[in-house]
PDB file of N, CA and C in Angstrom:
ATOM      1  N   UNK A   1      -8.208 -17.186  13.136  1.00  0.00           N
ATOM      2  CA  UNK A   1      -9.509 -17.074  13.694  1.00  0.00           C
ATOM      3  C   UNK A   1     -10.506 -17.502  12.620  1.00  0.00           C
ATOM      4  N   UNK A   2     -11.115 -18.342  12.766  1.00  0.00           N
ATOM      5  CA  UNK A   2     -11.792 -19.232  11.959  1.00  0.00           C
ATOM      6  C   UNK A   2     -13.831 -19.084  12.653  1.00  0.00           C
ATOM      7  N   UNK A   3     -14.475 -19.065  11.735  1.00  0.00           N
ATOM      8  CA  UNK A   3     -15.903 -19.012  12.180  1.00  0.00           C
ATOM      9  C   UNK A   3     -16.907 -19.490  11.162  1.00  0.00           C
ATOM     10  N   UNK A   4     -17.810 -20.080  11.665  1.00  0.00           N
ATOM     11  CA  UNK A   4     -19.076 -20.493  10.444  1.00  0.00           C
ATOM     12  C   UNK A   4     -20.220 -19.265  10.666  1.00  0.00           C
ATOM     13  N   UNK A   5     -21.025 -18.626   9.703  1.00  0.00           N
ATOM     14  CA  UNK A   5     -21.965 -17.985   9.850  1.00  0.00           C
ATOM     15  C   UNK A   5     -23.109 -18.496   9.235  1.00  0.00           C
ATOM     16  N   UNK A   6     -24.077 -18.255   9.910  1.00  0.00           N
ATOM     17  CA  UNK A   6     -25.720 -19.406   8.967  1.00  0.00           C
ATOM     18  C   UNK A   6     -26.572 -17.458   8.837  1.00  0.00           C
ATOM     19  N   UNK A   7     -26.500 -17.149   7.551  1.00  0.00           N
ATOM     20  CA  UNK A   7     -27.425 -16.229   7.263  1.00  0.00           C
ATOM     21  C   UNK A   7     -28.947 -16.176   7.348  1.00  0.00           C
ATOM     22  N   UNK A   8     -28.895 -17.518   7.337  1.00  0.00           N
ATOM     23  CA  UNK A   8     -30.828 -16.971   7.456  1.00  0.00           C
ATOM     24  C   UNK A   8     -30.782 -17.285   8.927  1.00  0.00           C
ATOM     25  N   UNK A   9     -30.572 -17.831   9.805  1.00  0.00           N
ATOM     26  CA  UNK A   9     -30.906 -17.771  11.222  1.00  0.00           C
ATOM     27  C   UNK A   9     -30.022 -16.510  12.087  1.00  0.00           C
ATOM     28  N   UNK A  10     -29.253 -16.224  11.304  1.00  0.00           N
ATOM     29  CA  UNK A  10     -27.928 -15.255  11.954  1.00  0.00           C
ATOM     30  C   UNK A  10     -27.323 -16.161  13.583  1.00  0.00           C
ATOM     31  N   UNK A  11     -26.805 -17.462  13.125  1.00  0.00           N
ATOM     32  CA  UNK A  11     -26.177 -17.589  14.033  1.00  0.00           C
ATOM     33  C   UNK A  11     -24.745 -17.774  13.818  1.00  0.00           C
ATOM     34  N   UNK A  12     -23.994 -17.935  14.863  1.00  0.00           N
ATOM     35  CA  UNK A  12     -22.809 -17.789  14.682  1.00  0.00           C
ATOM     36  C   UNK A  12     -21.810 -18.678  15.524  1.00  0.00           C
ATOM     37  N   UNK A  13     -20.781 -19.434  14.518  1.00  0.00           N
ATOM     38  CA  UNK A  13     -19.950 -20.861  15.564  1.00  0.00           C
ATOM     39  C   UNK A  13     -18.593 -20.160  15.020  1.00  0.00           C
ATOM     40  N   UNK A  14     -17.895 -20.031  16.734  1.00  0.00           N
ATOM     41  CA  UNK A  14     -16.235 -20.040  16.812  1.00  0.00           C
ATOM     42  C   UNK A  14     -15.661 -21.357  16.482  1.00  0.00           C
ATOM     43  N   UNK A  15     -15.417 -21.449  15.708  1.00  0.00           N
ATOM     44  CA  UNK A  15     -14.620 -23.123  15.304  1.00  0.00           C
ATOM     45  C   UNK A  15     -13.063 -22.884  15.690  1.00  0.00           C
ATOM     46  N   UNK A  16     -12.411 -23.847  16.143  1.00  0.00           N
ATOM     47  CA  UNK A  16     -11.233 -24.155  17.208  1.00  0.00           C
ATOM     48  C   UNK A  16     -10.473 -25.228  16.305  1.00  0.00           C
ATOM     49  N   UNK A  17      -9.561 -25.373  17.399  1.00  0.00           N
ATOM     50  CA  UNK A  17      -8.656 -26.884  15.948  1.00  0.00           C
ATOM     51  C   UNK A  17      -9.679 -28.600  15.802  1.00  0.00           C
ATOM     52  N   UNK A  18      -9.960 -28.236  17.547  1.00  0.00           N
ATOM     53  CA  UNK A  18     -11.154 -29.958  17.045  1.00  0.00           C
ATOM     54  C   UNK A  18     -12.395 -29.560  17.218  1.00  0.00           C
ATOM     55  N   UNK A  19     -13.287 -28.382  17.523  1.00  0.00           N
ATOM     56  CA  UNK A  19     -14.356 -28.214  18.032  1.00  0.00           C
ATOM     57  C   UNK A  19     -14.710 -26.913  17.491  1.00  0.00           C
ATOM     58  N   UNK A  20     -16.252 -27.241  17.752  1.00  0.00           N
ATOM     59  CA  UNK A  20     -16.772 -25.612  17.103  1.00  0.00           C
ATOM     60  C   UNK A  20     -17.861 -25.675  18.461  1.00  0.00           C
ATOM     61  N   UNK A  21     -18.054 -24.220  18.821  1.00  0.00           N
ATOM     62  CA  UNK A  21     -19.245 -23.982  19.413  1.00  0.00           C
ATOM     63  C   UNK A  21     -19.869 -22.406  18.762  1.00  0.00           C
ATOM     64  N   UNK A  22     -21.096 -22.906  19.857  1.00  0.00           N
ATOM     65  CA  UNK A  22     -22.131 -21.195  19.078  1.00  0.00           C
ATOM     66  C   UNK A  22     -22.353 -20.135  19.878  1.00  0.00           C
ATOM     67  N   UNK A  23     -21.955 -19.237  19.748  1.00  0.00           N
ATOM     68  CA  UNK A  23     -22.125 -17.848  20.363  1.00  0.00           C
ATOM     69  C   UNK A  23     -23.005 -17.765  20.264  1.00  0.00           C
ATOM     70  N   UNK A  24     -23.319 -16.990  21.796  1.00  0.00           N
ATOM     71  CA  UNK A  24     -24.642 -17.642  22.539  1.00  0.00           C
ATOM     72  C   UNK A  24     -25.832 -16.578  21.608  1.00  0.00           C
ATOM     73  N   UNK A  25     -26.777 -16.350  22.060  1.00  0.00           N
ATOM     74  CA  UNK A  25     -27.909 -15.668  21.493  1.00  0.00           C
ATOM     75  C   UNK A  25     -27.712 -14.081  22.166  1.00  0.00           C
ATOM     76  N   UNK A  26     -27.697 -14.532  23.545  1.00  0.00           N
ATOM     77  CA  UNK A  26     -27.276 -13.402  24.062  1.00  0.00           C
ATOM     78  C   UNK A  26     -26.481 -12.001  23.628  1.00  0.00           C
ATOM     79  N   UNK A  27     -25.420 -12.731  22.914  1.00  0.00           N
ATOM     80  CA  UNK A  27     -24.517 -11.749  22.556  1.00  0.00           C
ATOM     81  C   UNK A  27     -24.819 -11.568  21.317  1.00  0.00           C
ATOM     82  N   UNK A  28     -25.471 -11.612  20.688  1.00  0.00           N
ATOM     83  CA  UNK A  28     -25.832 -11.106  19.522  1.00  0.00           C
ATOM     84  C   UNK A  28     -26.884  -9.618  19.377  1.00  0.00           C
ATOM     85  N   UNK A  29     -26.542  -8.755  18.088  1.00  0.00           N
ATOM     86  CA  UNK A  29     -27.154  -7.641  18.321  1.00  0.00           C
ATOM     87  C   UNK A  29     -27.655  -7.601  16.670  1.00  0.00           C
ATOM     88  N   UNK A  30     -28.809  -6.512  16.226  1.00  0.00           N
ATOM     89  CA  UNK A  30     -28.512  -6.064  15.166  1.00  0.00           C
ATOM     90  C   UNK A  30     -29.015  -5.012  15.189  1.00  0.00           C
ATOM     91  N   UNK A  31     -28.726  -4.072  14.212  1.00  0.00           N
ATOM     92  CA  UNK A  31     -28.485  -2.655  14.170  1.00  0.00           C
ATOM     93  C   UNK A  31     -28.811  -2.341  12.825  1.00  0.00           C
ATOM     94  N   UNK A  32     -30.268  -1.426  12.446  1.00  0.00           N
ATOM     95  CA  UNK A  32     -30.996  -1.296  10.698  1.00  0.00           C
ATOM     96  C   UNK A  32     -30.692   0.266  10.831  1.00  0.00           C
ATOM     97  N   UNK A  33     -29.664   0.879  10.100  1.00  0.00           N
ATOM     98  CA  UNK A  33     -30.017   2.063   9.932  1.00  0.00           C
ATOM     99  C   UNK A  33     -31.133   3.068   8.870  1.00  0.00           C
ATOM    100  N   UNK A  34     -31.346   2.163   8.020  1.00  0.00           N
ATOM    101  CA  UNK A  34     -32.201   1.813   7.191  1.00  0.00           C
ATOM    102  C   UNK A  34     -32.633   0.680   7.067  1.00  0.00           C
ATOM    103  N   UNK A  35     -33.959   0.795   5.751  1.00  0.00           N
ATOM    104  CA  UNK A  35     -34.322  -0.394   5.516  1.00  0.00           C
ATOM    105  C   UNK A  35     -34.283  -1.523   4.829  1.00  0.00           C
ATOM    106  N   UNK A  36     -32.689  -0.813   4.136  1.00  0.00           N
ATOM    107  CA  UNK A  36     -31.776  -2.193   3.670  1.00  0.00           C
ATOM    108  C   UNK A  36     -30.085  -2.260   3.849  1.00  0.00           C
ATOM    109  N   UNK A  37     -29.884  -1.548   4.894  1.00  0.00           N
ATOM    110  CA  UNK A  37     -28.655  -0.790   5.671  1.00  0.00           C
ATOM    111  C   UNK A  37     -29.035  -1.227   7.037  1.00  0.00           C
ATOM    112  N   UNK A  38     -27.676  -2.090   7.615  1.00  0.00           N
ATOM    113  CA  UNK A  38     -27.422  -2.350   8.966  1.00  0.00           C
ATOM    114  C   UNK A  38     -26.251  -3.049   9.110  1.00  0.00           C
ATOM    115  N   UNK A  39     -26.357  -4.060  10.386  1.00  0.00           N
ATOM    116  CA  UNK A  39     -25.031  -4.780  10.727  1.00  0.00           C
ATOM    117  C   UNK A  39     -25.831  -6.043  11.882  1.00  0.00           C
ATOM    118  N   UNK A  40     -25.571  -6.946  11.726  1.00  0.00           N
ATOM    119  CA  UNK A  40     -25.320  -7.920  12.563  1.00  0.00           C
ATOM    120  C   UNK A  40     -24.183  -7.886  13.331  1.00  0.00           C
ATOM    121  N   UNK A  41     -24.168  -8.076  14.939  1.00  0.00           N
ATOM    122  CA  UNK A  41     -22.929  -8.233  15.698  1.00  0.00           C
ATOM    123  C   UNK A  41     -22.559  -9.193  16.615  1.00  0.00           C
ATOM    124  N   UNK A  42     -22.288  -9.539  17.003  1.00  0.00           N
ATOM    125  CA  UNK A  42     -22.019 -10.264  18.315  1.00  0.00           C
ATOM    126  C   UNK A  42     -21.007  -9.895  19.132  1.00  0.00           C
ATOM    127  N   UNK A  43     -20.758 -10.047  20.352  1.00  0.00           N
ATOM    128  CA  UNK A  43     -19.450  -9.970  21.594  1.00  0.00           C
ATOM    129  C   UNK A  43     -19.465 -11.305  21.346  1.00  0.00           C
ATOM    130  N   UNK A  44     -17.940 -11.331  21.253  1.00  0.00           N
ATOM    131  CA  UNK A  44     -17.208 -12.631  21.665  1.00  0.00           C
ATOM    132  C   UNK A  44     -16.332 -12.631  23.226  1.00  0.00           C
ATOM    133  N   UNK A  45     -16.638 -11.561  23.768  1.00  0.00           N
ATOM    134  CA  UNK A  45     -15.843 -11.022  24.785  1.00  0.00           C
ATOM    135  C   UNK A  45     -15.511 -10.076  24.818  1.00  0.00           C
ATOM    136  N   UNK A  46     -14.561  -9.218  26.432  1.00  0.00           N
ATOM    137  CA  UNK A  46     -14.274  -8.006  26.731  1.00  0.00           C
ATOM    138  C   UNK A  46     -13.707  -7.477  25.550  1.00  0.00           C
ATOM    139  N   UNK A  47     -13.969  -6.713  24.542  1.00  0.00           N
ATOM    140  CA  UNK A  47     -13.051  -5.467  23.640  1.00  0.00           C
ATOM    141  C   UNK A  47     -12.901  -7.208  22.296  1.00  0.00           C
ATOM    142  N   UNK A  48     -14.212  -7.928  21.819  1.00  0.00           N
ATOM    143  CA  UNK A  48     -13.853  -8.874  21.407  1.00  0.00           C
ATOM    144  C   UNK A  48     -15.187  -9.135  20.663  1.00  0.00           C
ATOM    145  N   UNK A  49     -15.110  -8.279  19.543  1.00  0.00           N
ATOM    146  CA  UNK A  49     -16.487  -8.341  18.320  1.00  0.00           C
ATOM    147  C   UNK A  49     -16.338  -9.279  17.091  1.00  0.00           C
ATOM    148  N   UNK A  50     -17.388  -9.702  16.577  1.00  0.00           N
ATOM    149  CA  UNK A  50     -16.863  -9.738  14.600  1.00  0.00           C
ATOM    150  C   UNK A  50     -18.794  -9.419  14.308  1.00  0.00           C
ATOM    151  N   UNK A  51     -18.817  -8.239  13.267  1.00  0.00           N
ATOM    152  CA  UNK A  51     -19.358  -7.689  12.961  1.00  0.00           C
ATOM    153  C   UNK A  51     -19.677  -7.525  11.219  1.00  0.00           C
ATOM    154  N   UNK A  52     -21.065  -8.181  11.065  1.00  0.00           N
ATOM    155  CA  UNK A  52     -21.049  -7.829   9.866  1.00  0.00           C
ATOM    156  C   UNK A  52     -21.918  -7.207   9.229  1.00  0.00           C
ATOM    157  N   UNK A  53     -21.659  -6.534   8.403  1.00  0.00           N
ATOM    158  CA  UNK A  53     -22.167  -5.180   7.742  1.00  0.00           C
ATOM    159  C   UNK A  53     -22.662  -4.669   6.025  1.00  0.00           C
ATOM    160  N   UNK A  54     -23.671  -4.827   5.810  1.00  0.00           N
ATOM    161  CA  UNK A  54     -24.272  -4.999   4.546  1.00  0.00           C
ATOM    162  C   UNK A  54     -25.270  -4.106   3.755  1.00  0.00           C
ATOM    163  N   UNK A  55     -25.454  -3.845   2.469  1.00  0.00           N
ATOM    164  CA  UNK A  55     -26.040  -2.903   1.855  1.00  0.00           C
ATOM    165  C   UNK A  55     -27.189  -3.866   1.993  1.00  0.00           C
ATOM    166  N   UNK A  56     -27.520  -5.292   1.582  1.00  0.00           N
ATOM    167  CA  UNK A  56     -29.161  -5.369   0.944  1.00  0.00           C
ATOM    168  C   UNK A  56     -28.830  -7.087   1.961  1.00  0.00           C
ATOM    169  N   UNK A  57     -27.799  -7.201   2.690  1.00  0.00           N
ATOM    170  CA  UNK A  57     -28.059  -8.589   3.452  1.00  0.00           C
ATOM    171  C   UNK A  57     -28.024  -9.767   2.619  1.00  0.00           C
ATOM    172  N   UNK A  58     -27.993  -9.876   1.240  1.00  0.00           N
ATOM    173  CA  UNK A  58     -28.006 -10.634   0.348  1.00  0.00           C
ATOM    174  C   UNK A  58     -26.695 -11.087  -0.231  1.00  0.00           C
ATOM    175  N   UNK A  59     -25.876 -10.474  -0.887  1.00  0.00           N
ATOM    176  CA  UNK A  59     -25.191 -10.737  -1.907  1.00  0.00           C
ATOM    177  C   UNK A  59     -23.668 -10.329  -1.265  1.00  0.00           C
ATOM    178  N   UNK A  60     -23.099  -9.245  -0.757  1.00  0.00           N
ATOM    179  CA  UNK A  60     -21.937  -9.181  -0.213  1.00  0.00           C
ATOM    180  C   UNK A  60     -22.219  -8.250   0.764  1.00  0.00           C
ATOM    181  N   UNK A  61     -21.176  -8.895   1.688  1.00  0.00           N
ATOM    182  CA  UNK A  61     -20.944  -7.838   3.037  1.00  0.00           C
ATOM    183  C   UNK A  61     -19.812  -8.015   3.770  1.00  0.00           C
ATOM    184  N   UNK A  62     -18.969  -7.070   4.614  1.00  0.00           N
ATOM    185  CA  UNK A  62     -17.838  -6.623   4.964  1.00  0.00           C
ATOM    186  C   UNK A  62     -18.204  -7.470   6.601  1.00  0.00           C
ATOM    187  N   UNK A  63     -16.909  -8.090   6.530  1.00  0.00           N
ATOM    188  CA  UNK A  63     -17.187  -8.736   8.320  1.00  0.00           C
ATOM    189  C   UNK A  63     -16.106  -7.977   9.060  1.00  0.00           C
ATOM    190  N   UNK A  64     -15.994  -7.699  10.015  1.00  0.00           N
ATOM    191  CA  UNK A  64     -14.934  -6.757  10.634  1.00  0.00           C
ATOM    192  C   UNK A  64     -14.933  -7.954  11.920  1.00  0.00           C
ATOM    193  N   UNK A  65     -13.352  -8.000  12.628  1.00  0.00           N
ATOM    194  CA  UNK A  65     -13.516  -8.529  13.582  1.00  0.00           C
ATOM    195  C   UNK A  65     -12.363  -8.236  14.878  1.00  0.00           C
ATOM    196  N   UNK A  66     -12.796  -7.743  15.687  1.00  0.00           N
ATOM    197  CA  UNK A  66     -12.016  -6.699  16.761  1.00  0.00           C
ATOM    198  C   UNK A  66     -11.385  -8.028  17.751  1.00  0.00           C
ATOM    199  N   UNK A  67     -10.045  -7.780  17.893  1.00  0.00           N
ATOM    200  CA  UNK A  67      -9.584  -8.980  18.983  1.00  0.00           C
ATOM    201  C   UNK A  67      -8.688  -8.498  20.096  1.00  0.00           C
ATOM    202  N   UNK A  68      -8.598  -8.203  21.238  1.00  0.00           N
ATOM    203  CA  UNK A  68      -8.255  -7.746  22.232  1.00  0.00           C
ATOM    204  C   UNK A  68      -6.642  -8.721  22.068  1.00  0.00           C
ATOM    205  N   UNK A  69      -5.790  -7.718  22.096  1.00  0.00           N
ATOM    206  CA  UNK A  69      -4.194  -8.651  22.069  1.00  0.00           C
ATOM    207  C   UNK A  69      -3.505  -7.955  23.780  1.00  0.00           C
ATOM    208  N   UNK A  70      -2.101  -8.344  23.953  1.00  0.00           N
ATOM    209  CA  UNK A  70      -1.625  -8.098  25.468  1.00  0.00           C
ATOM    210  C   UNK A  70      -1.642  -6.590  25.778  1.00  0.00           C
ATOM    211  N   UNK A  71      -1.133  -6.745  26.604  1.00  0.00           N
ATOM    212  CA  UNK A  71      -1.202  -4.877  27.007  1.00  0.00           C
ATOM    213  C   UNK A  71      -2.067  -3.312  26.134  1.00  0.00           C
ATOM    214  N   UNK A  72      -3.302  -4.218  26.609  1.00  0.00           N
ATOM    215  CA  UNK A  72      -4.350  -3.378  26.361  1.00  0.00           C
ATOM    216  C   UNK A  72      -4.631  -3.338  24.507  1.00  0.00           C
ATOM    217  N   UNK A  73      -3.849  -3.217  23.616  1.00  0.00           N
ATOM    218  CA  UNK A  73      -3.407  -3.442  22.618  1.00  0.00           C
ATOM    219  C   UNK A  73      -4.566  -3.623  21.613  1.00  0.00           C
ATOM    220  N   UNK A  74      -5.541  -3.377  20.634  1.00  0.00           N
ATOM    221  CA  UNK A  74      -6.882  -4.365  19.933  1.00  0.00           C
ATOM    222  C   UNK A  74      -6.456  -4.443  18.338  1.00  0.00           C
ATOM    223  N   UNK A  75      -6.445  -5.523  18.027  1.00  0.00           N
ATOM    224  CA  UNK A  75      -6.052  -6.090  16.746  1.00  0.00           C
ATOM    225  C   UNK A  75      -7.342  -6.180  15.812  1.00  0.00           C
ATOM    226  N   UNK A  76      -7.458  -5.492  14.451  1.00  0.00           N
ATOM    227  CA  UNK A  76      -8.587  -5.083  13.921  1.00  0.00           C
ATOM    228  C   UNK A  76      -8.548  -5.802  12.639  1.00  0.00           C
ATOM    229  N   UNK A  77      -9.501  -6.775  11.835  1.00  0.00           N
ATOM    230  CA  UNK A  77      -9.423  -7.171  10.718  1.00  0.00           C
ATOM    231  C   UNK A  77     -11.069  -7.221  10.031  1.00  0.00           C
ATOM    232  N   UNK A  78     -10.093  -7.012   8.915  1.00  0.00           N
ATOM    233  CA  UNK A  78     -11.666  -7.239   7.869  1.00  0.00           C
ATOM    234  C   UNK A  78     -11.217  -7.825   6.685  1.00  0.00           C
ATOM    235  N   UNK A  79     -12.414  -8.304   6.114  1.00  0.00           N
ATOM    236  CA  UNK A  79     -12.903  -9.203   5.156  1.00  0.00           C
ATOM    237  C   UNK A  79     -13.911  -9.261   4.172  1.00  0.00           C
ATOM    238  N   UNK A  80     -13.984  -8.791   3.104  1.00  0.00           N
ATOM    239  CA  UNK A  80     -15.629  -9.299   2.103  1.00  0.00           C
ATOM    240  C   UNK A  80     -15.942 -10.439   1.902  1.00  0.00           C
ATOM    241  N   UNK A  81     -17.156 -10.769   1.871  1.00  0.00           N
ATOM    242  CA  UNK A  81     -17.675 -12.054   1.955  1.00  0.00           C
ATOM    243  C   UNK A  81     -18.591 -11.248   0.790  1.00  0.00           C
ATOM    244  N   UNK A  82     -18.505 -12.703  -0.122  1.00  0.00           N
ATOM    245  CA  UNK A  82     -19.472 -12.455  -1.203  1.00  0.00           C
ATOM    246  C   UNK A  82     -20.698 -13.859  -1.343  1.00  0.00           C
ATOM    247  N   UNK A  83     -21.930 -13.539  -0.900  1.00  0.00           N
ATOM    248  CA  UNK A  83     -22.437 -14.972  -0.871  1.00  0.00           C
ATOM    249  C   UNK A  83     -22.932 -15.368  -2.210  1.00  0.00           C
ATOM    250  N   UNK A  84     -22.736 -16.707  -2.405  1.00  0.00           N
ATOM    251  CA  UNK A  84     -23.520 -17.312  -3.444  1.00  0.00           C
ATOM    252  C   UNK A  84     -24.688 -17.529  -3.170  1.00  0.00           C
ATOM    253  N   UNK A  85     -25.400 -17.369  -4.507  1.00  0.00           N
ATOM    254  CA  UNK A  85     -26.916 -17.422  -4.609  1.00  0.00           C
ATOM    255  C   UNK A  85     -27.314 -19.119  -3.770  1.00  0.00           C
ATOM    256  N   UNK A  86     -28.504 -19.131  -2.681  1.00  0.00           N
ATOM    257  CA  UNK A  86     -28.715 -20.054  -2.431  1.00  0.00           C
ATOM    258  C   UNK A  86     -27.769 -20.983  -0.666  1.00  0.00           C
ATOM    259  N   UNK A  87     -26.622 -20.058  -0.639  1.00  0.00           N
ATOM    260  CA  UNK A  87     -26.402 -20.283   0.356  1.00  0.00           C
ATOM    261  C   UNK A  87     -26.644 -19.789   1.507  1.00  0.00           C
ATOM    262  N   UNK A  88     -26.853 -20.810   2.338  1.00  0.00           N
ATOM    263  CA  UNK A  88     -26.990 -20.530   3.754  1.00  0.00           C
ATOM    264  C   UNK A  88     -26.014 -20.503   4.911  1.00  0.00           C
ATOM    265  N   UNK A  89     -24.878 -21.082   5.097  1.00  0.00           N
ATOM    266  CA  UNK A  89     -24.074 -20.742   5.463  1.00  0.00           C
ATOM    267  C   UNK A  89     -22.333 -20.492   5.027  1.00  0.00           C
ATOM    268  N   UNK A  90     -21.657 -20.019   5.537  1.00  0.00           N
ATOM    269  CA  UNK A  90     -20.698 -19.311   5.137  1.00  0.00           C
ATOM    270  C   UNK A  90     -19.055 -19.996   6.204  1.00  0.00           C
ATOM    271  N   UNK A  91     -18.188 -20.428   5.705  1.00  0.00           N
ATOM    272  CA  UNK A  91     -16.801 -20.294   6.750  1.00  0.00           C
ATOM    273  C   UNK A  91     -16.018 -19.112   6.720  1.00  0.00           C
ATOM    274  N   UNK A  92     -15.523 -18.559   7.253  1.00  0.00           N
ATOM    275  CA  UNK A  92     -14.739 -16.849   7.416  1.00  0.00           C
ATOM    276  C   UNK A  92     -13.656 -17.102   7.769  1.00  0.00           C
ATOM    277  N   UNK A  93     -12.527 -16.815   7.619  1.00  0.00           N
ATOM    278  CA  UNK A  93     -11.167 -17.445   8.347  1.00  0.00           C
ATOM    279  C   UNK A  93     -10.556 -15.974   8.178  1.00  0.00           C
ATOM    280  N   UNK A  94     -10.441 -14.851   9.487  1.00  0.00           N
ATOM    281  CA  UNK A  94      -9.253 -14.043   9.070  1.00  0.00           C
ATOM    282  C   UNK A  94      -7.777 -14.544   9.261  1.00  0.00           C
ATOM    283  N   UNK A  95      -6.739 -14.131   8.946  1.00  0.00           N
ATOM    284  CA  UNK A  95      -5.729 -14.414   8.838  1.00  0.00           C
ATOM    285  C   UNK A  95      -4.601 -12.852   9.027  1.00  0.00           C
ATOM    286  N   UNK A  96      -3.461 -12.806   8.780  1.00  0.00           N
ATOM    287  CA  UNK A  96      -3.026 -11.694   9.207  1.00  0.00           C
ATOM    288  C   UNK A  96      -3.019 -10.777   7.902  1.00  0.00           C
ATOM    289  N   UNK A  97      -3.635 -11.181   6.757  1.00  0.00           N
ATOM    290  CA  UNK A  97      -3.420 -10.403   5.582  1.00  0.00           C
ATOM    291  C   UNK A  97      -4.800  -9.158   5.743  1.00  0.00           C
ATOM    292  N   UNK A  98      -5.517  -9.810   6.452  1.00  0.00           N
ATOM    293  CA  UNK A  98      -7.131  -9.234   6.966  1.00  0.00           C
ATOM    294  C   UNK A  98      -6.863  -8.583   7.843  1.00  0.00           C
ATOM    295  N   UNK A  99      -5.430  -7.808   8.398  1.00  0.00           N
ATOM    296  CA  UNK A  99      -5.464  -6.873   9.555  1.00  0.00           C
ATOM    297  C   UNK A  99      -5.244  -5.801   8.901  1.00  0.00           C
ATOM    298  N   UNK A 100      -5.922  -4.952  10.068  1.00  0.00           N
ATOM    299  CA  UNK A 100      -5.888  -3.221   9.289  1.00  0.00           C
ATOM    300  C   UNK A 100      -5.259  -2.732  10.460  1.00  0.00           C
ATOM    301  N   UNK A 101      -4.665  -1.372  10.137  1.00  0.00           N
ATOM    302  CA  UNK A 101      -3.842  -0.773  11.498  1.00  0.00           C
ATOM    303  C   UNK A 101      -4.791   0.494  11.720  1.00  0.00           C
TER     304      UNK A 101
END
């Protein structure tokens, strides 16, 4: 599961083997529990999140990403992302080393 993230616009592209598209606006949420504490989210679908979650929005943050598998089943992974100074967007690729039980 592969994705691009653009931090300063907070948008977000599912990239595929030849194609990328952008999760729509719609499905996007964010959530400040404070005022340098929150999460960016999106639905990618039924029981089908990737969520990311940050102390100051800047420098590193934890992406979590929920994937609905067969018989009811939800497959859970996470990831730190550490951004470099100056960037604007980001590629994320979980893989199965990024699953948590």
């Amino acid at each position: 599961m592969k994705f691009k993230y653009n931090y300063l616009e907070n948008k977000l592209w599912r990239i595929e083997d030849n194609y990328c598209y952008e999760i729509s606006e719609k499905n996007r949420y964010i959530n400040h529990f404070y005022m340098t504490v929150g999460s960016y989210g999106f639905k990618l679908g039924e029981n089908h999140y990737l969520v990311f979650n940050s102390i100051d929005f800047t420098s590193e943050m934890t992406a979590c990403y929920t994937k609905p598998l067969k018989a009811g089943e939800t497959a859970h992974y996470r990831k730190q992302i550490k951004r470099k100074a100056g960037e604007i967007e980001t590629i994320i690729e979980f893989t199965e080393t990024d699953r948590k039980e």
